[in-house]
N, C-alpha and C. Protein backbone atom coordinates (compact mmCIF):
# COMPACT_ATOMS: atom_id res chain seq x y z
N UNK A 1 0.85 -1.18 0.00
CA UNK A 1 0.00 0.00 0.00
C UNK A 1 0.89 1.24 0.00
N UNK A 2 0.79 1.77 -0.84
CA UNK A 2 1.72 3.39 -1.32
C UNK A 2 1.71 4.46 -0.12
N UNK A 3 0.59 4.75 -0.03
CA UNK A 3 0.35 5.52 0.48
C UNK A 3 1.03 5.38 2.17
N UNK A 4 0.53 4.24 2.71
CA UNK A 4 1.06 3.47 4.16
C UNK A 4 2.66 3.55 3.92
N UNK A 5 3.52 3.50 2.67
CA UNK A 5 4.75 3.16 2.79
C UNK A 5 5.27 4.42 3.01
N UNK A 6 4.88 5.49 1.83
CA UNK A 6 5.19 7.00 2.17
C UNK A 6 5.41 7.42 3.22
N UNK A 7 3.92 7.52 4.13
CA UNK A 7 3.87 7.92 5.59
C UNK A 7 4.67 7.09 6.51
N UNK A 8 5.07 5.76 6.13
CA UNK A 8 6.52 5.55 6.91
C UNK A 8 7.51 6.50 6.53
N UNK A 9 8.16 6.24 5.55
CA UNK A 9 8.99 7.20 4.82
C UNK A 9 8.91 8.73 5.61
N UNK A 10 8.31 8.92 5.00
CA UNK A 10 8.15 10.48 5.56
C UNK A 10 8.08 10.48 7.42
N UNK A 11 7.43 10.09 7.76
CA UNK A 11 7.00 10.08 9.67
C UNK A 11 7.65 8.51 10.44
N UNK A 12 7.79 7.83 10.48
CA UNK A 12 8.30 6.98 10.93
C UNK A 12 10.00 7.45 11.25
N UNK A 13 9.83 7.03 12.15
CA UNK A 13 11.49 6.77 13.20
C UNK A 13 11.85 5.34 13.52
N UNK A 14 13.27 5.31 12.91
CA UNK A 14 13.97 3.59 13.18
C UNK A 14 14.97 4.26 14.47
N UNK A 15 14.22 3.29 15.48
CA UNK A 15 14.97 3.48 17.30
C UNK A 15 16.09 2.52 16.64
N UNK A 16 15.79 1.64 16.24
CA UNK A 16 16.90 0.75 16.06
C UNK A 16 16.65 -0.39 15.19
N UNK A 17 17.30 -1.43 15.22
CA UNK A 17 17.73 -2.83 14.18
C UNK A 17 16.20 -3.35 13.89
N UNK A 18 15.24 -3.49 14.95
CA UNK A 18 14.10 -4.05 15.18
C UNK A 18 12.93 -3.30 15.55
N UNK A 19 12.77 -2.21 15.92
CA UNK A 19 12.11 -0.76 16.39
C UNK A 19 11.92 0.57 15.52
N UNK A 20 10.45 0.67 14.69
CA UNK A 20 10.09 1.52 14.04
C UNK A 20 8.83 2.34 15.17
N UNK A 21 9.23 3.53 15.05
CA UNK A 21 8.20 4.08 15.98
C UNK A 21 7.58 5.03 14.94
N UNK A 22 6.11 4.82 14.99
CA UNK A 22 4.90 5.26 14.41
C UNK A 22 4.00 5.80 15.09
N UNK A 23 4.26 7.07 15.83
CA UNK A 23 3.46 7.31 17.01
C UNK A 23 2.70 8.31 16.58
N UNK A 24 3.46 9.27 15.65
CA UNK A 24 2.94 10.35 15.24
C UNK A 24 1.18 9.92 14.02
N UNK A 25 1.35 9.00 13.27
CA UNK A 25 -0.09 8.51 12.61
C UNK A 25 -0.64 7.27 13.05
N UNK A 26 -0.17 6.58 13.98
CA UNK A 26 -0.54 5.12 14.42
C UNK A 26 -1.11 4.31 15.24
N UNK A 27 -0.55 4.87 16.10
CA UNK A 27 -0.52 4.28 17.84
C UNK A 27 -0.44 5.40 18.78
N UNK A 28 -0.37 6.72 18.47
CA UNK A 28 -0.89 7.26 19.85
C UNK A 28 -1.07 8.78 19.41
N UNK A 29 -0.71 9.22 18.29
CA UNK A 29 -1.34 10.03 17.39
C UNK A 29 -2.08 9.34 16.05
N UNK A 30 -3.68 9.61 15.64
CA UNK A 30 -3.59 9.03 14.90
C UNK A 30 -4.43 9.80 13.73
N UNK A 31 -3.89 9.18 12.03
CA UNK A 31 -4.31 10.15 11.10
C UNK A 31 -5.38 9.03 10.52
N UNK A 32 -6.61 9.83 10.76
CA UNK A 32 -7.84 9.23 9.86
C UNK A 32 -8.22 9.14 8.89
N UNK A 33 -7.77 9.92 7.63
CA UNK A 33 -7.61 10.01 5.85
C UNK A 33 -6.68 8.51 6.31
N UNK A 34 -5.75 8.50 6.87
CA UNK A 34 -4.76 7.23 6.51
C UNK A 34 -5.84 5.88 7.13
N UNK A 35 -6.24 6.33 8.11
CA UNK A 35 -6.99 4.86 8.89
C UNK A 35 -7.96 4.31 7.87
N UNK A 36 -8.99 5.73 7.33
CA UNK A 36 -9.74 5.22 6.33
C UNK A 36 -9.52 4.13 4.94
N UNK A 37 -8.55 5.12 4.73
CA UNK A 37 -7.90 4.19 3.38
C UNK A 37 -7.20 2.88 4.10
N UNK A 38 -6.71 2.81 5.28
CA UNK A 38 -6.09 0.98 5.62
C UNK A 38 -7.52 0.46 5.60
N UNK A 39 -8.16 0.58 6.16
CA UNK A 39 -9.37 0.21 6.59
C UNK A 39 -10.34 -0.63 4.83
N UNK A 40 -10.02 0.31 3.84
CA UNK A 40 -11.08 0.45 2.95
C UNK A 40 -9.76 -0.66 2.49
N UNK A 41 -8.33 -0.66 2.29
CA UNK A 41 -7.62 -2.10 2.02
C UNK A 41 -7.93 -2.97 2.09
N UNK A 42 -7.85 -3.52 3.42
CA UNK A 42 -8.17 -4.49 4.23
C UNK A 42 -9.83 -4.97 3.75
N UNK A 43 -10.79 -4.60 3.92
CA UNK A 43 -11.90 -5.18 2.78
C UNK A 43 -11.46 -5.54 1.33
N UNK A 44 -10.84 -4.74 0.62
CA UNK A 44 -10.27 -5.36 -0.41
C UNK A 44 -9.82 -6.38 -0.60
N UNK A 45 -9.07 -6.42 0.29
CA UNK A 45 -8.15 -7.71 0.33
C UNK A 45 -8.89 -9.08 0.69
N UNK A 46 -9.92 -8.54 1.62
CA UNK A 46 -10.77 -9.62 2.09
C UNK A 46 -12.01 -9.90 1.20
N UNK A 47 -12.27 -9.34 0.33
CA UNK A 47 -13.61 -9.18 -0.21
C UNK A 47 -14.14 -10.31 -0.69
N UNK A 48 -13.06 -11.80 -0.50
CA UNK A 48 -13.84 -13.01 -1.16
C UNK A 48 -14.24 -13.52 0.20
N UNK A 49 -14.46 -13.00 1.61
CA UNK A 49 -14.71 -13.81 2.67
C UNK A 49 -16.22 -12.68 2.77
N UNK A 50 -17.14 -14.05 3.66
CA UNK A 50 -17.95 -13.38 4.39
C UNK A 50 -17.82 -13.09 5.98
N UNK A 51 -17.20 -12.12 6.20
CA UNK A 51 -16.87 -11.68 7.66
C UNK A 51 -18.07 -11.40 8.42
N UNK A 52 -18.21 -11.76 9.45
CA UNK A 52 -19.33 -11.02 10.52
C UNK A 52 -18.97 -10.59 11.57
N UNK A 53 -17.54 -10.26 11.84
CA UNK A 53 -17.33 -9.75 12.88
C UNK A 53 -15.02 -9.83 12.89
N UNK A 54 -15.05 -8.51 13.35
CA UNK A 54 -13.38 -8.07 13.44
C UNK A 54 -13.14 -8.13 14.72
N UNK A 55 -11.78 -8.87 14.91
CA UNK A 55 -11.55 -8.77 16.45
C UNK A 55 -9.84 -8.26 16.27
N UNK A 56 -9.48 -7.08 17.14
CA UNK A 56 -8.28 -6.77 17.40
C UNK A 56 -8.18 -6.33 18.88
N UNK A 57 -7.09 -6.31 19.05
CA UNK A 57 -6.57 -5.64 20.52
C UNK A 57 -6.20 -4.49 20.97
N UNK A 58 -6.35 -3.95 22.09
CA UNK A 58 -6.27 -3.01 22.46
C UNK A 58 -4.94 -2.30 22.59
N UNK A 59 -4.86 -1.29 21.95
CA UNK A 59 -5.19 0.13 21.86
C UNK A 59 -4.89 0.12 20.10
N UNK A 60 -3.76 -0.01 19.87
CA UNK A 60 -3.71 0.27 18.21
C UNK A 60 -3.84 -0.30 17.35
N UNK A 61 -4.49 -1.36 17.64
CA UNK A 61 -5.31 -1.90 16.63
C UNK A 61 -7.13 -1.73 16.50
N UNK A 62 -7.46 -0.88 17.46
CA UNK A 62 -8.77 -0.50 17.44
C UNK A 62 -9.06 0.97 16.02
N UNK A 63 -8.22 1.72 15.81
CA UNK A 63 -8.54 2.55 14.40
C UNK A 63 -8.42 1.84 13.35
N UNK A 64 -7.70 0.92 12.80
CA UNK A 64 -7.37 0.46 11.08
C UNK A 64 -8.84 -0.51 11.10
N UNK A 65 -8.65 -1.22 12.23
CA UNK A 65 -9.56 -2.07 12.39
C UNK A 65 -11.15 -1.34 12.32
N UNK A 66 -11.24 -0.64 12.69
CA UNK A 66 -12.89 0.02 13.42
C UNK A 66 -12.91 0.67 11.61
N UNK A 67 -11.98 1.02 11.23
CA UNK A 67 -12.17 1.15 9.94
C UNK A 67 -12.42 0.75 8.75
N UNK A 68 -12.27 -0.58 9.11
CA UNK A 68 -12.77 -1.97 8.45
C UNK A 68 -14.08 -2.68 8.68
N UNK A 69 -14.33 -1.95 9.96
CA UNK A 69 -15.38 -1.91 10.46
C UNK A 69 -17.02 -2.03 9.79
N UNK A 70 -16.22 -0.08 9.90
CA UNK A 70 -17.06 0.72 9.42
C UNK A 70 -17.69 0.10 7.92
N UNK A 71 -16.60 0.02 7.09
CA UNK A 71 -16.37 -0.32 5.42
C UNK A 71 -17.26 -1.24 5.51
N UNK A 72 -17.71 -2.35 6.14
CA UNK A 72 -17.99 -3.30 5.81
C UNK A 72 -19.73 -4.18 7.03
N UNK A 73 -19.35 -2.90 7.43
CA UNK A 73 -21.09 -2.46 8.34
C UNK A 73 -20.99 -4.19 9.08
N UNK A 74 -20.05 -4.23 9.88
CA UNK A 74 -20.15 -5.19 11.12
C UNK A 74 -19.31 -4.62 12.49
N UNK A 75 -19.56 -5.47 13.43
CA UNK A 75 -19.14 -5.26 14.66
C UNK A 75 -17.53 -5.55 14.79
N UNK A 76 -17.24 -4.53 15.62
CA UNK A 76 -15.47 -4.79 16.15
C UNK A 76 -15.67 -5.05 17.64
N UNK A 77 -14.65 -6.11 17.48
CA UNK A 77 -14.45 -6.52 19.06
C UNK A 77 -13.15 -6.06 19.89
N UNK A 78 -12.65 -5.51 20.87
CA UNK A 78 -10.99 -5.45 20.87
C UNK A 78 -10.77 -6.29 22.25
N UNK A 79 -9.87 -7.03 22.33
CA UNK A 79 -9.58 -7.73 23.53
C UNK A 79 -8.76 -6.81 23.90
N UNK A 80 -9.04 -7.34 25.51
CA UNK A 80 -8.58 -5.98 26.46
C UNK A 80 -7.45 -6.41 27.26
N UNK A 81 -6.47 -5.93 27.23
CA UNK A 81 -4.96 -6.05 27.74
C UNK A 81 -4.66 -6.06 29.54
N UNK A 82 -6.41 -5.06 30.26
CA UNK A 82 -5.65 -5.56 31.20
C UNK A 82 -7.45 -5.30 31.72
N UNK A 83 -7.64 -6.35 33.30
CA UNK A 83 -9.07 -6.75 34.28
C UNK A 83 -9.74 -4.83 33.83
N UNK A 84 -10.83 -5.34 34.15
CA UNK A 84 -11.75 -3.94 34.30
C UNK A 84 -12.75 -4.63 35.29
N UNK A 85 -13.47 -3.84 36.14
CA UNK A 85 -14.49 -3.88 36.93
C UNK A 85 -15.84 -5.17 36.14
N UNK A 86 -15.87 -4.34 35.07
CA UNK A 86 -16.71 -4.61 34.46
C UNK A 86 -17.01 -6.38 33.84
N UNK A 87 -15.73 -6.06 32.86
CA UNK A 87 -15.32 -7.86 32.17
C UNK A 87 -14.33 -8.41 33.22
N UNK A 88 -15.20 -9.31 33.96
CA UNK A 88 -14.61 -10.41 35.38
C UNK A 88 -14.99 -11.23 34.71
N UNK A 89 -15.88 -12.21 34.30
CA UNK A 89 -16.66 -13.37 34.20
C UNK A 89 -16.85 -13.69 32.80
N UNK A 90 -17.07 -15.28 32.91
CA UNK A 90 -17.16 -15.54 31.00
C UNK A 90 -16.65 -14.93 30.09
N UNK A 91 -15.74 -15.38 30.00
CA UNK A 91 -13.93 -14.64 29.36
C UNK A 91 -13.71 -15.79 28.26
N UNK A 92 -13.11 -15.37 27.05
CA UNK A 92 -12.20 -15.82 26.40
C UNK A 92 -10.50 -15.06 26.81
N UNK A 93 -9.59 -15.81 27.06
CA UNK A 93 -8.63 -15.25 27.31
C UNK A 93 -7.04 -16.32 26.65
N UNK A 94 -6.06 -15.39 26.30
CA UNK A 94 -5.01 -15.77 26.36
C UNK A 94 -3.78 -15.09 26.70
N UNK A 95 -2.74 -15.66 26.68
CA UNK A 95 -1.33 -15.15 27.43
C UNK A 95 -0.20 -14.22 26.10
N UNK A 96 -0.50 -13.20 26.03
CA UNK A 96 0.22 -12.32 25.15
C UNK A 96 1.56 -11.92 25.59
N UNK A 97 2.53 -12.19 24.91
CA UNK A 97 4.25 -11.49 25.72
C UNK A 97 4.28 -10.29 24.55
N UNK A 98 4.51 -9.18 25.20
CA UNK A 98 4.59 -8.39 24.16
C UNK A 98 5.96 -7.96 24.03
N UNK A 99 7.25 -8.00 23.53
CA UNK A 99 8.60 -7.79 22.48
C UNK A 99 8.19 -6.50 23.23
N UNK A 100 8.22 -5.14 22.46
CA UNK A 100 7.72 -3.92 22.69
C UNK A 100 7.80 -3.74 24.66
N UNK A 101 7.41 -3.73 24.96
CA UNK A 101 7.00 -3.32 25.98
C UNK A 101 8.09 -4.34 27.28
N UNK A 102 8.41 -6.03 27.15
CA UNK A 102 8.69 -6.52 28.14
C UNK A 102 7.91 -7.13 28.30
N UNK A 103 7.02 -7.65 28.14
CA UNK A 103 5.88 -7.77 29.53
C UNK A 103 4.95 -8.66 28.85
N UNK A 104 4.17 -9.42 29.69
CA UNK A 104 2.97 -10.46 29.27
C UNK A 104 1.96 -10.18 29.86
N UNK A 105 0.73 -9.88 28.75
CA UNK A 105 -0.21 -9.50 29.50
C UNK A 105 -1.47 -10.69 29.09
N UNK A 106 -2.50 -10.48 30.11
CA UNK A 106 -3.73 -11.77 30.18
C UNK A 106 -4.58 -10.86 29.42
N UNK A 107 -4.46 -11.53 27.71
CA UNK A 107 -5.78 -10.79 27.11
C UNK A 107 -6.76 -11.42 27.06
N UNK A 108 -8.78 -10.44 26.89
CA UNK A 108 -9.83 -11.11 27.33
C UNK A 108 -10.48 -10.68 26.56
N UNK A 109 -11.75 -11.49 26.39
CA UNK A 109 -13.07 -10.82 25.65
C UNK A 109 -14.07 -11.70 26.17
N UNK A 110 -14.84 -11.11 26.31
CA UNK A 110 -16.44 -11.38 26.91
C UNK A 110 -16.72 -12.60 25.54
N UNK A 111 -17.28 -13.54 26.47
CA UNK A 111 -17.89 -14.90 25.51
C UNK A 111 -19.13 -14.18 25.09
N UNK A 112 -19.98 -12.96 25.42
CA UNK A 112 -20.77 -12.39 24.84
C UNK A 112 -20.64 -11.73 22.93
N UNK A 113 -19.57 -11.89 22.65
CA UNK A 113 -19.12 -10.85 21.91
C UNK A 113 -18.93 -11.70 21.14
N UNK A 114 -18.36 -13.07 20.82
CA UNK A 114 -18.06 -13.97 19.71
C UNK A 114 -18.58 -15.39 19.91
N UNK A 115 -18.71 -15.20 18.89
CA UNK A 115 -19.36 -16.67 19.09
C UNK A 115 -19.39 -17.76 18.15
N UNK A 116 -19.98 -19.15 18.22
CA UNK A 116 -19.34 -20.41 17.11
C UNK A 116 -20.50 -19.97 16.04
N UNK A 117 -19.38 -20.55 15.06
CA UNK A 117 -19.90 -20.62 13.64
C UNK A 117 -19.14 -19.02 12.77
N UNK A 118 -19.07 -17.81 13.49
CA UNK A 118 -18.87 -16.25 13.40
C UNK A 118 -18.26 -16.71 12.57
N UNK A 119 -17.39 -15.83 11.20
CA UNK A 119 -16.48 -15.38 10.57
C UNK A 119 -15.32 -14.48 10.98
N UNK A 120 -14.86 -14.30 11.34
CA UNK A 120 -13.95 -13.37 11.89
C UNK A 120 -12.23 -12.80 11.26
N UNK A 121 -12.51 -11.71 10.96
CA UNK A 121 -11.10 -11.15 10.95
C UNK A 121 -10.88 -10.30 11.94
N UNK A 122 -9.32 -10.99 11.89
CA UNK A 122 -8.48 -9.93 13.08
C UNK A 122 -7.36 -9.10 12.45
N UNK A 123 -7.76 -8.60 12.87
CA UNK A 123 -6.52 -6.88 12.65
C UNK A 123 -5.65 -6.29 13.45
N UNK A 124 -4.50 -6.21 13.01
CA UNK A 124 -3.81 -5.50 14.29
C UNK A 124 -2.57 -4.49 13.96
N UNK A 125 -2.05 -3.66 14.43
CA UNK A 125 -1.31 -2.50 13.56
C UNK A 125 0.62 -3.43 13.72
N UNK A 126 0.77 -3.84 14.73
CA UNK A 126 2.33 -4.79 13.88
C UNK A 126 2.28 -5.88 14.08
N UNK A 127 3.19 -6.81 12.59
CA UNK A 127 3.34 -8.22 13.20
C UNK A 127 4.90 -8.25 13.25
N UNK A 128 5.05 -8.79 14.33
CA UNK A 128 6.50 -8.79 14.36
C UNK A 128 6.76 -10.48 14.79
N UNK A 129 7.17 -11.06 16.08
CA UNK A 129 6.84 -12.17 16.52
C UNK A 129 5.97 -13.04 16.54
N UNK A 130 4.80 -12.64 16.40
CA UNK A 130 3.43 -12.85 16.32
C UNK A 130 2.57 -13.47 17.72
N UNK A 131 2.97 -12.96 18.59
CA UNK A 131 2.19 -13.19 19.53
C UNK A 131 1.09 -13.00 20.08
N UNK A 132 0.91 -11.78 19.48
CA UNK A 132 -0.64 -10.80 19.53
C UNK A 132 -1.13 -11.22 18.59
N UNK A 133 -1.48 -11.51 17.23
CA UNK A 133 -1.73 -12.23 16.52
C UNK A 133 -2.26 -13.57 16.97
N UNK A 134 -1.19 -14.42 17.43
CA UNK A 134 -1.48 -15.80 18.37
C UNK A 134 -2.35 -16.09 19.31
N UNK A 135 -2.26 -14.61 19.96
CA UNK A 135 -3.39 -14.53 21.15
C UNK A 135 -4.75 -14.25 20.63
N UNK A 136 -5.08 -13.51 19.90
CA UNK A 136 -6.36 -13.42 19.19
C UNK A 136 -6.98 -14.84 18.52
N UNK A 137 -5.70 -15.55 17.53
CA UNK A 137 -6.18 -16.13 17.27
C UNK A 137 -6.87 -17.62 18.31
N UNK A 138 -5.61 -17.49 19.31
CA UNK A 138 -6.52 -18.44 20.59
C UNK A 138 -7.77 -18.27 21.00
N UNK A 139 -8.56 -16.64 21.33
CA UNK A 139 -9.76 -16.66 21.49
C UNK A 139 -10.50 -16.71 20.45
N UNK A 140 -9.97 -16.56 18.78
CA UNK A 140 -11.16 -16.57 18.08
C UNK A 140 -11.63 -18.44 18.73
N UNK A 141 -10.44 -19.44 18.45
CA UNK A 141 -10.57 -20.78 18.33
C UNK A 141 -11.43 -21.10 19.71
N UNK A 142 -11.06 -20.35 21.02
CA UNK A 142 -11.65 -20.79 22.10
C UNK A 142 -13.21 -21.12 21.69
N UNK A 143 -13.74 -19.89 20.71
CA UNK A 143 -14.99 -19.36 20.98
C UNK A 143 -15.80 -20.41 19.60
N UNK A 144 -14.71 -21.21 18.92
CA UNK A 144 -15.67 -22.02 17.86
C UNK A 144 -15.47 -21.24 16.56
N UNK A 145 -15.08 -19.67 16.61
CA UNK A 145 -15.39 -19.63 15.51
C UNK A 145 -14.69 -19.80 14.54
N UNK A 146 -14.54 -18.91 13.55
CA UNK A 146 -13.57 -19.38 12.26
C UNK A 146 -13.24 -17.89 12.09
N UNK A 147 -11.61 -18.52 11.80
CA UNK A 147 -10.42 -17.05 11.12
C UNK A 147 -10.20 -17.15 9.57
N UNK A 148 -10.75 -16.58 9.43
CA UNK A 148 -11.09 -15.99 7.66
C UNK A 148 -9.49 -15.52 7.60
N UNK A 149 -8.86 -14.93 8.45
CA UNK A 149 -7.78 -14.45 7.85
C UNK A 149 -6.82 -13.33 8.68
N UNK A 150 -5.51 -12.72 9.05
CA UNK A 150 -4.93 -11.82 9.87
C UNK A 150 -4.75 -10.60 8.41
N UNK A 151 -4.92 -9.28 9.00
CA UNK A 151 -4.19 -8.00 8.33
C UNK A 151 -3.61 -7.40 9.49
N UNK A 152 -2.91 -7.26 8.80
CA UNK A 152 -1.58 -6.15 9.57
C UNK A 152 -1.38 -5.01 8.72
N UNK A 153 -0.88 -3.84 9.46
CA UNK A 153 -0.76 -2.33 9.30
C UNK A 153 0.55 -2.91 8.57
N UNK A 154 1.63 -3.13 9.42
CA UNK A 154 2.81 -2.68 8.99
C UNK A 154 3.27 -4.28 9.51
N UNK A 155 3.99 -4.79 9.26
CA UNK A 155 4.82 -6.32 8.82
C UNK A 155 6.34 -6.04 9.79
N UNK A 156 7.33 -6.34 10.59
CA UNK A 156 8.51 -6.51 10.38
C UNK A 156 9.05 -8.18 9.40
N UNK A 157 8.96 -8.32 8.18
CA UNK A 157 9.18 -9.63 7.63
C UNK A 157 10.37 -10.21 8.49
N UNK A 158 11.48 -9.57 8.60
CA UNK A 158 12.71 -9.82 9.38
C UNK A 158 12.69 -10.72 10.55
N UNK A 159 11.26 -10.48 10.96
CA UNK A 159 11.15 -11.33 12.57
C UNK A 159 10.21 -12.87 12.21
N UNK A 160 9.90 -13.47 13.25
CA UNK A 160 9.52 -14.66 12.83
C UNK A 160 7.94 -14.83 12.76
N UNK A 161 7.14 -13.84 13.07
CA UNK A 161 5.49 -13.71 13.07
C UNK A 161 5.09 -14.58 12.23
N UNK A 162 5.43 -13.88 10.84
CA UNK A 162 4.35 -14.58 9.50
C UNK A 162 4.61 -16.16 9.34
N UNK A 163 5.99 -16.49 9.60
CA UNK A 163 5.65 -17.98 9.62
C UNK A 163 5.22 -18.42 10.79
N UNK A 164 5.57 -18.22 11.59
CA UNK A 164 4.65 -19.00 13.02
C UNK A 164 2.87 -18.82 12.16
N UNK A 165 2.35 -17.82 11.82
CA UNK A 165 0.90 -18.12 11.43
C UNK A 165 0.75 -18.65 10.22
N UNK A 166 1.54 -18.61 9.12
CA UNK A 166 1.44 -19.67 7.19
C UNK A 166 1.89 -20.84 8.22
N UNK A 167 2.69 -21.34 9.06
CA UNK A 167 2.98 -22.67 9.67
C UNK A 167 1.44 -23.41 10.48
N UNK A 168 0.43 -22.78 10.87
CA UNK A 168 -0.70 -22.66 11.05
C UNK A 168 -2.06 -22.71 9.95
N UNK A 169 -1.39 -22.77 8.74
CA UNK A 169 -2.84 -22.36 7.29
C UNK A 169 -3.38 -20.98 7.51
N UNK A 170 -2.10 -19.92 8.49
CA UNK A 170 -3.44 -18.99 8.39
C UNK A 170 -3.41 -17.54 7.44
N UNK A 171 -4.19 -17.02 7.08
CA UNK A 171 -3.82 -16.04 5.86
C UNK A 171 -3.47 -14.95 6.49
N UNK A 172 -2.57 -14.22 5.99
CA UNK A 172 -2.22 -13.19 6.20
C UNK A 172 -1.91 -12.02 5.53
N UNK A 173 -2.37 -10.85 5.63
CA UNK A 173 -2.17 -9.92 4.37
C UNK A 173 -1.59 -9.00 5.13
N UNK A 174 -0.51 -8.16 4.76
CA UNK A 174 -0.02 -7.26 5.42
C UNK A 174 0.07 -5.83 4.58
N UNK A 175 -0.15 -4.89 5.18
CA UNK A 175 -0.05 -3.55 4.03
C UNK A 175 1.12 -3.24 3.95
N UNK A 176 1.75 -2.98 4.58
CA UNK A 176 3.61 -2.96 4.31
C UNK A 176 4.37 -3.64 4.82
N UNK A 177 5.63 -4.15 4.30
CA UNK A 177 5.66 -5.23 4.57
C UNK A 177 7.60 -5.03 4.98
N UNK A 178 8.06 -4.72 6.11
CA UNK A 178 9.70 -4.12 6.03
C UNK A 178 10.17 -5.44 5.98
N UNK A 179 11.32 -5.53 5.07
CA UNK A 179 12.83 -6.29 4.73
C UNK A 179 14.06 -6.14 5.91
N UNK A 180 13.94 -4.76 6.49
CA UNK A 180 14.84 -4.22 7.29
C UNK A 180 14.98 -3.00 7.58
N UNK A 181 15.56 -2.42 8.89
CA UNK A 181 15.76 -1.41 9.21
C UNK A 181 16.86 -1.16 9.55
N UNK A 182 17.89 -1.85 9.41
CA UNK A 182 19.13 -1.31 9.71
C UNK A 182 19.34 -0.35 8.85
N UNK A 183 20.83 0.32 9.75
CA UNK A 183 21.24 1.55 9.59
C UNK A 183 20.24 2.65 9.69
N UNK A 184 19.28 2.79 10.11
CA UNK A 184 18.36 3.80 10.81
C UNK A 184 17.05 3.64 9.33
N UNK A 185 17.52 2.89 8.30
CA UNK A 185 16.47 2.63 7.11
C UNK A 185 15.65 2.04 6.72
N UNK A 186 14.20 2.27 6.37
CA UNK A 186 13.16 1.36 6.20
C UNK A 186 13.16 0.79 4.63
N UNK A 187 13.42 -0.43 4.85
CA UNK A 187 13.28 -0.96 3.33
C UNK A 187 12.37 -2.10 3.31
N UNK A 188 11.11 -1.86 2.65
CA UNK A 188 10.57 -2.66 2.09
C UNK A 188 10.28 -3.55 1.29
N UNK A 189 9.74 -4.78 1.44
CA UNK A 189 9.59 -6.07 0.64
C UNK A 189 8.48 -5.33 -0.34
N UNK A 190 8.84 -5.48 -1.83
CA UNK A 190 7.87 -5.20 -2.68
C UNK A 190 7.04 -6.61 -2.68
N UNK A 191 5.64 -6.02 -3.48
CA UNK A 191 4.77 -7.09 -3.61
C UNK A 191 4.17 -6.43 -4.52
N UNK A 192 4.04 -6.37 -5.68
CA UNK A 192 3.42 -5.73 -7.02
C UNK A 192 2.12 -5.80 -7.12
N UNK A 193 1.71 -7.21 -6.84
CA UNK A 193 0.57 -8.05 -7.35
C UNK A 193 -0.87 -6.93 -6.03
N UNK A 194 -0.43 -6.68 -4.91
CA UNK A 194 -1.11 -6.05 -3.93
C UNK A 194 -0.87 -4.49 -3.84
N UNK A 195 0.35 -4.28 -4.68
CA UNK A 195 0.34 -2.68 -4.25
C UNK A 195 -0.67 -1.53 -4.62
N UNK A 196 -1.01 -0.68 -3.55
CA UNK A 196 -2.35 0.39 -4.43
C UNK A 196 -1.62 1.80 -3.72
């Protein structure tokens, strides 16, 4: 996706070998002309499935996603990273380590919210390891239903995510897709056949 690669290009910061920070349109600033158009992708890409429902996690994967949402007039679900008052009981849950941060957190979603037979895509803004990915896909499976398929914002190919999930049958479409960041540079894996 052109447009997604640019706005790396242009706004994206390489912290280092493995660390692109996207804060300014992504994850904690975020640009909605850009969310729209990931959003209106991601149906594209999906448009031979019948989805009834998107599940991503909390926090930055709730815009690309809710934007896919929108596009495609069904419900978003986001599993929630950490207890609330509220969601105690009848839980789908799994054990997320998140790279980023250090840390493993117990993600959840109300058995209200998904359910067997559903269609489901999950969305989420990086794949890197694929653990967040993994964890979603544990509660879609807890809950019976079926994974039509993973999109991702932005890809590190470099790390081991995408095969831990093709080692699985599971589809994956990614909008950009990095080769590497060394030397402070984002270089991307072309893919012709998907680029818009």
């Amino acid at each position: 996706m052109k447009l997604l690669k640019d706005k790396i290009h242009q706004d994206g910061l390489v912290l280092s070998g493995n660390v692109l920070k996207v804060d300014s349109f992504l994850n904690h600033q975020v640009d909605p002309f850009l969310m729209k158009k990931i959003g209106e992708e991601f149906v594209r890409r999906f448009s031979d499935e019948k989805i009834t429902k998107i599940l991503t996690l909390e926090s930055s994967g709730i815009s690309p996603a809710l934007m896919a949402a929108l596009e495609l007039e069904i419900p978003l679900v986001f599993a929630r990273k950490r207890k609330s008052l509220t969601l105690t009981d009848d839980l789908y849950t799994a054990e997320v380590y998140s790279y980023t941060k250090q840390e493993t957190n117990t993600i959840s979603v109300s058995k209200n919210w998904i359910h067997s037979g559903e269609k489901v895509l999950i969305i989420d803004d990086f794949l890197a390891n694929g653990q967040a990915a993994l964890g979603l896909c544990s509660i879609v499976q807890q809950a019976e239903a079926e994974i039509v398929g993973i999109g991702i914002v932005i890809e590190k190919s470099f790390q081991q995510g995408r095969n831990l999930l093709m080692d699985q049958n599971l589809r994956v479409e990614s909008l950009a897709r990095i080769k590497s960041l060394e030397n402070g540079k984002v270089q991307f894996i072309e893919e012709e056949n998907n680029e818009r």
